[in-house]
Protein backbone atom coordinates (compact mmCIF):
# COMPACT_ATOMS: atom_id res chain seq x y z
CA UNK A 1 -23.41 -12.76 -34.92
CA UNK A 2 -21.02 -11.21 -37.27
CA UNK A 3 -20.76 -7.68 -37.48
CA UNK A 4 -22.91 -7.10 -34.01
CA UNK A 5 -21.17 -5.66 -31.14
CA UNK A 6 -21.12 -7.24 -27.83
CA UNK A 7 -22.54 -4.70 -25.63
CA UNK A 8 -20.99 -6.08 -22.12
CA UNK A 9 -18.14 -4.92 -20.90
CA UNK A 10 -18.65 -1.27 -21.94
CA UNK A 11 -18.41 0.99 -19.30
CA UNK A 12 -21.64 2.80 -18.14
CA UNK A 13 -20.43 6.48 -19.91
CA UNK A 14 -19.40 5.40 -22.72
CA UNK A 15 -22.42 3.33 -23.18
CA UNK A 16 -24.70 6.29 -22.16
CA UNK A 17 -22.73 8.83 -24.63
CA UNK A 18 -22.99 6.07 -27.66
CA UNK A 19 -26.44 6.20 -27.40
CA UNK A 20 -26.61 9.88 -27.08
CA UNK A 21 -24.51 10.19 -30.49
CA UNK A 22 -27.40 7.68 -32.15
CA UNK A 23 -29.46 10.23 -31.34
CA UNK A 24 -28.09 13.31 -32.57
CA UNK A 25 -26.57 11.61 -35.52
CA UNK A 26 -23.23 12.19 -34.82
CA UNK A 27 -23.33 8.38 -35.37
CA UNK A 28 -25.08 7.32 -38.31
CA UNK A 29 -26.75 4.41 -38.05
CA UNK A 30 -30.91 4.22 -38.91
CA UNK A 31 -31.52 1.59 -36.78
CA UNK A 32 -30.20 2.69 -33.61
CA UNK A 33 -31.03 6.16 -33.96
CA UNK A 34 -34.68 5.17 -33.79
CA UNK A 35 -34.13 3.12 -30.64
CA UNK A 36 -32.03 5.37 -29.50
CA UNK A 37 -34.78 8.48 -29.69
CA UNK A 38 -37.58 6.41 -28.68
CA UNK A 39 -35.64 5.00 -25.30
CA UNK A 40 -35.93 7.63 -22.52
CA UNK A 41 -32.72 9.03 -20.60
CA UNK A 42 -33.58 7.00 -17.79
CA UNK A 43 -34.11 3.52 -19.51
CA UNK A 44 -30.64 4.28 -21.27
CA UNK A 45 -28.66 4.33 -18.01
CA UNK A 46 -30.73 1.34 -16.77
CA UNK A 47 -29.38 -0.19 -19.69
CA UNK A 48 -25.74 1.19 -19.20
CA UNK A 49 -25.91 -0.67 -15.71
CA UNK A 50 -27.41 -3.69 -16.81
CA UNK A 51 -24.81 -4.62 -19.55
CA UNK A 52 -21.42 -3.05 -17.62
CA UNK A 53 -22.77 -5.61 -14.96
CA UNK A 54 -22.64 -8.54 -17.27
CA UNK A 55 -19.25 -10.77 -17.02
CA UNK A 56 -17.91 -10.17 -20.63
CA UNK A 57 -15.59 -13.09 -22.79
CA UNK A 58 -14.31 -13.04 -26.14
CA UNK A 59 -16.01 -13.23 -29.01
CA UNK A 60 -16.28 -16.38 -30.79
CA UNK A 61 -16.91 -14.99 -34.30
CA UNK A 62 -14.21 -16.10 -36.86
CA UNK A 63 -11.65 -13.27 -37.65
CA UNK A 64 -10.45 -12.27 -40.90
CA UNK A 65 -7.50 -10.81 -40.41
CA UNK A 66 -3.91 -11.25 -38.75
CA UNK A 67 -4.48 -11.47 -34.89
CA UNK A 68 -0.43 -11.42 -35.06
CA UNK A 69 0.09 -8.66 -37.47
CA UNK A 70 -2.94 -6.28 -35.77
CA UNK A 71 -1.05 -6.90 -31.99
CA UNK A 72 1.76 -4.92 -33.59
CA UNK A 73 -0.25 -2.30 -35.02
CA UNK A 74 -2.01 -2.03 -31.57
CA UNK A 75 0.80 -0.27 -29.73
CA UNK A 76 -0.65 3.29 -31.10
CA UNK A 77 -3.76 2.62 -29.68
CA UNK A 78 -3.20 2.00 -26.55
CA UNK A 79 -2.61 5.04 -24.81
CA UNK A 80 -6.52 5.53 -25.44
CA UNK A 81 -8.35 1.94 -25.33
CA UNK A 82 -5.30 0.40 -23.08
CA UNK A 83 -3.43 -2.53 -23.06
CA UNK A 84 -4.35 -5.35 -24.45
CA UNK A 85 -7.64 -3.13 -25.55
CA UNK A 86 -8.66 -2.93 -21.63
CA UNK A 87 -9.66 0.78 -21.90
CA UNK A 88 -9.20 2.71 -17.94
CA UNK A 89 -10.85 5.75 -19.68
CA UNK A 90 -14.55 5.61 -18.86
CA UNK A 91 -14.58 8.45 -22.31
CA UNK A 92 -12.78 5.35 -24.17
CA UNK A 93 -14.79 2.08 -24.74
CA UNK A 94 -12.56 -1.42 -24.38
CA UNK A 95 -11.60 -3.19 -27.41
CA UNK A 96 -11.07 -6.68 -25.93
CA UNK A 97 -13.47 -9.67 -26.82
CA UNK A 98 -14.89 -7.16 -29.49
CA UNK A 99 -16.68 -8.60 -32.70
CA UNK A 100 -14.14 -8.32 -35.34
CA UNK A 101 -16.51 -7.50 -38.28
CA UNK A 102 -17.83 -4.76 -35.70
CA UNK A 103 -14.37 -3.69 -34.86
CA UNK A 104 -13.73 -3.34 -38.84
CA UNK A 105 -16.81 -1.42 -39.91
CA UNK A 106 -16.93 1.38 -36.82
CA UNK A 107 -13.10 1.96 -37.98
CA UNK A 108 -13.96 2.48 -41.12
CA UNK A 109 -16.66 4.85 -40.46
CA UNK A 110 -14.28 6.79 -38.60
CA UNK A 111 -12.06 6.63 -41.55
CA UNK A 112 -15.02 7.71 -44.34
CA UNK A 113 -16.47 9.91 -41.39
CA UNK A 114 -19.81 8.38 -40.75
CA UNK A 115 -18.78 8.77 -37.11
CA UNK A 116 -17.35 12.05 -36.47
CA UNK A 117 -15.18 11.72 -33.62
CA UNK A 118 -11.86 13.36 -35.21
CA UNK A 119 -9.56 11.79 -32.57
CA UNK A 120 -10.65 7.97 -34.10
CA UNK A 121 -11.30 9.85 -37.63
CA UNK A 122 -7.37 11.31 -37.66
CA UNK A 123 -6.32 7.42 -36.41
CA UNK A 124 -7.92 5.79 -38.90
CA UNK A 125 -7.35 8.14 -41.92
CA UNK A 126 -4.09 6.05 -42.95
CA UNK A 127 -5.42 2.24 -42.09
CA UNK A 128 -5.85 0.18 -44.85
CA UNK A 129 -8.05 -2.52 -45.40
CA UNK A 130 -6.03 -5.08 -44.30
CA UNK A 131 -4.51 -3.65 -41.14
CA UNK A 132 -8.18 -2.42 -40.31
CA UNK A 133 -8.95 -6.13 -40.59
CA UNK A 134 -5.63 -7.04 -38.32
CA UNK A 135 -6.26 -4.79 -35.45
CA UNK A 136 -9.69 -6.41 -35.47
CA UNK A 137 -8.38 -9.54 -35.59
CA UNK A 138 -6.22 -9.18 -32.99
CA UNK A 139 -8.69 -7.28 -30.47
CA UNK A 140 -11.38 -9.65 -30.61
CA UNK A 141 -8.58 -12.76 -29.68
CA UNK A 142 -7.96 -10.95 -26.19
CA UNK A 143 -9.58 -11.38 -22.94
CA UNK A 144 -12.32 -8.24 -21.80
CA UNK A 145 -12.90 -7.36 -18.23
CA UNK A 146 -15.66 -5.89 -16.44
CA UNK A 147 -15.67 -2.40 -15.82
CA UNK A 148 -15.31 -0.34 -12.83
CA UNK A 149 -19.19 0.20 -11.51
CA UNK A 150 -19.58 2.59 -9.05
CA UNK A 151 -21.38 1.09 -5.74
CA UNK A 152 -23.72 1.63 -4.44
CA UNK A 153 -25.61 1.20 -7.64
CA UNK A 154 -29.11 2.63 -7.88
CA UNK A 155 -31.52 2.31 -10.72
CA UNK A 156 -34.36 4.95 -11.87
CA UNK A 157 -36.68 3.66 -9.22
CA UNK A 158 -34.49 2.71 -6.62
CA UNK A 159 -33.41 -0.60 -7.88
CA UNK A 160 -30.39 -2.62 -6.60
CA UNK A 161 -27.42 -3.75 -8.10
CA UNK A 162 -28.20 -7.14 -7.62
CA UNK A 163 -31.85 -6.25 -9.29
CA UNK A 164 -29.72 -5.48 -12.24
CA UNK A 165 -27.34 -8.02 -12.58
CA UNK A 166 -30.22 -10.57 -12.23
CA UNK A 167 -32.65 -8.35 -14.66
CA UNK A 168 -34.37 -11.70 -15.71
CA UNK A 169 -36.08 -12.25 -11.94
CA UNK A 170 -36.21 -8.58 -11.54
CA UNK A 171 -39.08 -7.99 -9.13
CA UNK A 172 -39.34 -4.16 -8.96
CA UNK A 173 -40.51 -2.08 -11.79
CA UNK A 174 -39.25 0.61 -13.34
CA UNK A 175 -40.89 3.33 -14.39
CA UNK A 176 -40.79 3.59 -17.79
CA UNK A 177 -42.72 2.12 -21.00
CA UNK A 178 -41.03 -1.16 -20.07
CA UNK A 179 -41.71 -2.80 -16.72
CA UNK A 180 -38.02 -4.60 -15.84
CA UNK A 181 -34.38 -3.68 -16.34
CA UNK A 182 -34.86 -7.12 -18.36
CA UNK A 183 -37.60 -6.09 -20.50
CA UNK A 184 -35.61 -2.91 -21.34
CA UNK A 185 -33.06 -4.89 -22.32
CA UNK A 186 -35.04 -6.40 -24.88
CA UNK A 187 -35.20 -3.58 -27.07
CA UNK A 188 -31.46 -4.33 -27.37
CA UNK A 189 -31.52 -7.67 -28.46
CA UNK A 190 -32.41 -8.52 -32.13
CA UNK A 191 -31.54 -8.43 -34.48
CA UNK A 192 -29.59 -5.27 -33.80
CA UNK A 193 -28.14 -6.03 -30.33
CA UNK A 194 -28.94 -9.60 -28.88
CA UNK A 195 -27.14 -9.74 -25.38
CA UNK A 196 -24.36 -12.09 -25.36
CA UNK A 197 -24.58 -14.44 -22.71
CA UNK A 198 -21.27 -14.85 -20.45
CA UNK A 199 -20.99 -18.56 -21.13
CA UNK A 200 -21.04 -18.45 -25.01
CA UNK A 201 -19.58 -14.74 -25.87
CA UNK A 202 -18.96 -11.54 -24.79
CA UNK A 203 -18.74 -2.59 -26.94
């Protein structure tokens, strides 16, 4: 869906300190600040495992802008998010297979500073609209890869890795308002965050 990020393929800090700047409001954003507060610690890193375990692809969302033009324009941002937008800082989330409307609108909230983070706010201060749209264009063309997950992997309860990449035949609970990794997931899905299935699309 346009203008929804793709979750997968963020890696399990990053995903755990977005959801922590929901919360605070260091990110502005209504909607996920109110799933954000009413998911506990525990279900949040449950989810952090259960999408950084997810085999990521590009987004198939039509981008506006010039994928050619925006690969250019990507050199100064790779010492941060990588090559090719393949972040190796868990602190900075991938840019690969990103939605492109998603792409565009968090960089200009850095810009207008609805997010906060002056590193992205001082990058994006002298982006116009159309090499905002570029860089998006040309992020969302390229190829994501799974993070790194630590191993062995243990949920809240003692769950497996393999519990969590299979969260849909999940057989052990976890303890928490929602019984499965799955179900937890849910809260994720729509119309805010569906989860973006490996064969169709793809932080």
């Amino acid at each position: 869906m346009p203008g929804t990020p793709s979750l997968i393929g963020f890696d399990e800090k990053y995903f755990v300190a977005a959801m922590n700047a929901y919360r605070s409001g260091q990110r502005k954003d209504e909607t996920m600040k109110s799933i954000a507060v009413s998911t506990s610690d525990a279900e949040i890193r449950n989810l952090a495992l259960y999408y950084a375990l997810q085999k990521p692809a590009a987004a198939q969302t039509k981008a506006k802008g010039n994928a050619a033009a925006g690969r250019t324009a990507s050199a100064a941002c790779a010492g941060c998010h990588g090559e090719q937008g393949v972040s190796g800082n868990a602190a900075n989330p991938s840019l690969a297979g990103q939605e492109a409307e998603y792409l565009a609108a968090a960089m200009r909230a850095y810009k207008d500073g609805a997010r906060s983070e002056e590193t992205m706010k001082l990058a994006a201060a002298g982006l116009g609209d159309a090499a905002i749209a570029d860089l998006a264009a040309y992020y969302a063309a390229q190829q994501p890869k799974q993070p790194k997950v630590t191993k062995p992997l243990t949920l809240a309860n003692g769950c497996s890795a393999a519990t969590a990449a299979t969260a849909s035949t999940a057989t052990a609970p976890i303890r928490a308002r929602r019984p499965s990794l799955a179900s937890a997931s849910s809260t994720c899905r729509s119309p805010c965050r569906p989860i973006r299935e490996a064969s169709a699309e793809t932080r």
